[in-house]
Protein backbone atom coordinates (compact mmCIF):
# COMPACT_ATOMS: atom_id res chain seq x y z
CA UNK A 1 36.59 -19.65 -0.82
CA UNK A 2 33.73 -16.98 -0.09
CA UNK A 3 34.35 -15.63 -3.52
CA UNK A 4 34.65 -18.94 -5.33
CA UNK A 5 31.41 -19.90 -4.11
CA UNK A 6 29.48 -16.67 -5.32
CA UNK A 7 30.79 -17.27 -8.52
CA UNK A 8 30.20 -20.97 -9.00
CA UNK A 9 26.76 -20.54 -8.26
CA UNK A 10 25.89 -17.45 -10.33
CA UNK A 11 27.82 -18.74 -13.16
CA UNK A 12 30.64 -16.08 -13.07
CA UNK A 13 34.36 -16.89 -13.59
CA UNK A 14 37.43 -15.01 -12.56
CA UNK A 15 40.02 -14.37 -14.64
CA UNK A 16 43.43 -16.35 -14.22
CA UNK A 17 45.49 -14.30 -12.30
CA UNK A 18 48.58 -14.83 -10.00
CA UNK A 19 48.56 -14.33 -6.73
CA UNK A 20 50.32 -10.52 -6.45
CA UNK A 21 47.47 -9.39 -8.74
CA UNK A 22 44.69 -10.03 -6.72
CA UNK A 23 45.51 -7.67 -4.65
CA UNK A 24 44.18 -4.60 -6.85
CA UNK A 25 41.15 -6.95 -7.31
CA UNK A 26 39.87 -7.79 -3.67
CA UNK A 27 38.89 -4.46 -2.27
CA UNK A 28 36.36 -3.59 -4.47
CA UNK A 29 35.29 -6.33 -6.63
CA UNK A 30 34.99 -9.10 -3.23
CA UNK A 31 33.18 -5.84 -1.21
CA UNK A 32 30.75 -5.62 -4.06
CA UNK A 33 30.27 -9.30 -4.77
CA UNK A 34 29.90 -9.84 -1.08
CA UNK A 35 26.72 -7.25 -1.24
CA UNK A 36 25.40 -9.35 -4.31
CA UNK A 37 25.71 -12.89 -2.62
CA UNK A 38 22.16 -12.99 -1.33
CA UNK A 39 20.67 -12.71 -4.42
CA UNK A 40 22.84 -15.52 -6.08
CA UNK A 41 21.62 -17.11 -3.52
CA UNK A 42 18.36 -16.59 -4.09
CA UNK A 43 18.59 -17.29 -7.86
CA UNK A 44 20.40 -20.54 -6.90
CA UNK A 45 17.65 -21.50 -4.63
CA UNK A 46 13.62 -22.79 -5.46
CA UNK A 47 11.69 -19.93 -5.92
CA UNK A 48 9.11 -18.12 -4.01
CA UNK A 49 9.42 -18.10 0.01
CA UNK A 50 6.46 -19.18 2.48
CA UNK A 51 5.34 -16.10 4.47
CA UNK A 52 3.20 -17.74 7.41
CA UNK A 53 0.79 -15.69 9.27
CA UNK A 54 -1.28 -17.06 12.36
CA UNK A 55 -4.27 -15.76 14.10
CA UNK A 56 -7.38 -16.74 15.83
CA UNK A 57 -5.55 -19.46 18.08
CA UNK A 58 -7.68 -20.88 21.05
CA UNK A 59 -7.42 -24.05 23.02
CA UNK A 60 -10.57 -25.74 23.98
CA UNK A 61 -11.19 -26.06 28.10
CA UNK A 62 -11.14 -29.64 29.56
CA UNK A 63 -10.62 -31.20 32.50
CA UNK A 64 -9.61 -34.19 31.47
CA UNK A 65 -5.97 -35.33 30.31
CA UNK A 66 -6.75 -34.34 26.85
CA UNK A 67 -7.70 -31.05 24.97
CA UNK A 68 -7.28 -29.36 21.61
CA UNK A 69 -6.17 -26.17 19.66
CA UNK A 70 -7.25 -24.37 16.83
CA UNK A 71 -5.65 -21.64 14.48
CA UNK A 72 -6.19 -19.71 11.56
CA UNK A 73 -2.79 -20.45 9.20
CA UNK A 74 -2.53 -17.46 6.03
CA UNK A 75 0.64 -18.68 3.78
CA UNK A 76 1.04 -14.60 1.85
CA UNK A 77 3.97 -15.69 0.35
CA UNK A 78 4.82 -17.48 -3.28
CA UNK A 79 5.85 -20.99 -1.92
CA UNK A 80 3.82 -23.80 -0.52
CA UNK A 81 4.33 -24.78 3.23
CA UNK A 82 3.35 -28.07 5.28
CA UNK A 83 2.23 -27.78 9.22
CA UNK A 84 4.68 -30.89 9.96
CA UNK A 85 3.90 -30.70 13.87
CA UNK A 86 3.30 -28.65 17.31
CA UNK A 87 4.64 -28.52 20.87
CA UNK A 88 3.61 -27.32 24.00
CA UNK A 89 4.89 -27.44 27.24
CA UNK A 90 1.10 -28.37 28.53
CA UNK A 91 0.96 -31.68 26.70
CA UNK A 92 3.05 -34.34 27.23
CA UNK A 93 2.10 -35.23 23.28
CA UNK A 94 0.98 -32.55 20.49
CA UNK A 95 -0.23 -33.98 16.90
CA UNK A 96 -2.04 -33.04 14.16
CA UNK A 97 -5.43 -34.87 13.47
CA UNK A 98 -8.13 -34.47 11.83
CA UNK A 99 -11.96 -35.90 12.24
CA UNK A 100 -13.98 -36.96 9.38
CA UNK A 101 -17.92 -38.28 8.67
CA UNK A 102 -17.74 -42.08 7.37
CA UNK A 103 -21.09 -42.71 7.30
CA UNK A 104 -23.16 -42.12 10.53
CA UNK A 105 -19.71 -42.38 12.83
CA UNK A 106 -17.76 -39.29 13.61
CA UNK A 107 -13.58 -41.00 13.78
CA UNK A 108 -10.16 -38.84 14.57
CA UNK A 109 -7.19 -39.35 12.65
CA UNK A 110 -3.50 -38.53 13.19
CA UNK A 111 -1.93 -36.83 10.33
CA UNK A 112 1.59 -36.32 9.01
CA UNK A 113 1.12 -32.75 8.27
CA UNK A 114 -1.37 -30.10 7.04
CA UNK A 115 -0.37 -28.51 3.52
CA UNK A 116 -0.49 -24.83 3.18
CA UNK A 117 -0.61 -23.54 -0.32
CA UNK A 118 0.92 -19.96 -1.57
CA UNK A 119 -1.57 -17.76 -1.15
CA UNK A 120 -4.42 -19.46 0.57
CA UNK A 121 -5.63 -19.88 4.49
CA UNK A 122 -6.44 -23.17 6.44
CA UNK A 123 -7.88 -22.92 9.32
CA UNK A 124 -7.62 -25.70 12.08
CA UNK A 125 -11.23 -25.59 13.66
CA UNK A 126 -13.72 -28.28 15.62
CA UNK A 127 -15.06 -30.79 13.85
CA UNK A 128 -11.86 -30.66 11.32
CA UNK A 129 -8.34 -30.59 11.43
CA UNK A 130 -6.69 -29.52 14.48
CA UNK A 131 -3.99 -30.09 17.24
CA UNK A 132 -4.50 -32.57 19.56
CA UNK A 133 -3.17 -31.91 23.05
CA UNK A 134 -2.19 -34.81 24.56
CA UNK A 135 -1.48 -36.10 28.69
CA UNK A 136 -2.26 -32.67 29.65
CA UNK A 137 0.09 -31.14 32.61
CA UNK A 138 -2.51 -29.23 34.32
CA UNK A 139 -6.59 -28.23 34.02
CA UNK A 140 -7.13 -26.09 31.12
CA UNK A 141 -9.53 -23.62 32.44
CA UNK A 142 -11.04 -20.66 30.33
CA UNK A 143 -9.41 -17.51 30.68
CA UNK A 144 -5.52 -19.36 30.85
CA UNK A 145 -3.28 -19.27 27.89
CA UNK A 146 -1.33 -22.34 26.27
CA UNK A 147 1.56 -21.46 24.13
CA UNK A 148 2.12 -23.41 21.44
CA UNK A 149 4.26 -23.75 19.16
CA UNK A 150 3.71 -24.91 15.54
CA UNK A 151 6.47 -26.23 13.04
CA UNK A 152 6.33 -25.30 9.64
CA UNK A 153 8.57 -27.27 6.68
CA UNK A 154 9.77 -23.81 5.12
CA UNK A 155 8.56 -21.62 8.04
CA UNK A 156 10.26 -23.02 11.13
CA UNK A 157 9.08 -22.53 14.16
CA UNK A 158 6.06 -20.31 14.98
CA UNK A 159 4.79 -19.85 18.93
CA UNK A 160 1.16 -18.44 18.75
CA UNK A 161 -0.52 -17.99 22.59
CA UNK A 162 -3.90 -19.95 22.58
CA UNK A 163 -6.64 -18.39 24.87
CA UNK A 164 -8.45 -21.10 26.67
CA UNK A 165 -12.45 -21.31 25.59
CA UNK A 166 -15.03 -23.65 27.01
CA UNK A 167 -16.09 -26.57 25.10
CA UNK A 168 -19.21 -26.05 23.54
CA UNK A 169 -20.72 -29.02 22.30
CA UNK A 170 -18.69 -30.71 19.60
CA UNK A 171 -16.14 -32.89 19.78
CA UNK A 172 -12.20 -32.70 19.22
């Protein structure tokens, strides 16, 4: 079965054979295809991987039920990624939003996900796109941590440690 699906998938076919014969056959040609399976994988698969780096994560202080995070998100590999969401065990509710200028009003918006091209950095900062920390469990007061933990599309799951930082003077 292993061996029939390394060769469907990298175009390969075995010979006809009966059954007594394959016994000269799997020792060394299964071993070797066996070491060759992940990159018929690979070539079976859309290219280029996403290769997420984070840094820079900080959570802003507040005493109020309500805070948020920022991060600096590097994609160094050859695929596109998507932020798709965050969790942390602070919050009650973690999302994604982003705040915008429409004329002389600053509004916040919840968004699906934040897109992360091959090659390129976005940085979740105030003012911008960033994670909303929602129905907070406790104070955040500067010099804690928060973990949290952001989901990628291709990625998975990456935790990043957010310093706590007082608030300044901007918003969300």
């Amino acid at each position: 079965m292993f061996v029939s699906a390394v060769l469907l998938c990298s175009g390969l076919v075995l010979p006809q054979t009966r059954e007594a014969d394959m016994s000269s056959f799997l020792p060394s040609r299964v071993h070797f295809l066996a070491l060759l399976f992940p990159l018929f994988i690979a070539a079976c698969s859309e290219g280029g991987t996403s290769e997420i780096s984070v840094s820079d994560a900080w959570a802003r202080e507040s005493a109020t039920r309500t805070s948020a995070a920022y991060v600096k998100i590097e994609n160094k590999g050859g695929a596109d990624d998507m932020l798709t969401g965050a969790m942390s065990p602070v919050a009650e509710t973690v999302e994604i939003h982003d705040m915008t200028m429409e004329g002389m009003v600053m509004k916040m918006r919840k968004l699906d996900g934040v897109a992360v091209k091959a090659g390129e950095t976005v940085e979740l900062a105030p003012g911008g796109k960033h994670i909303m920390l929602i129905g907070l469990k406790q104070v955040l007061e500067e010099g804690a941590s928060v973990p949290v933990t952001l989901v990628f599309e291709k990625a998975g799951e990456i935790e990043v440690i957010a310093p706590v930082r007082p608030a300044g003077g901007m918003g969300h």
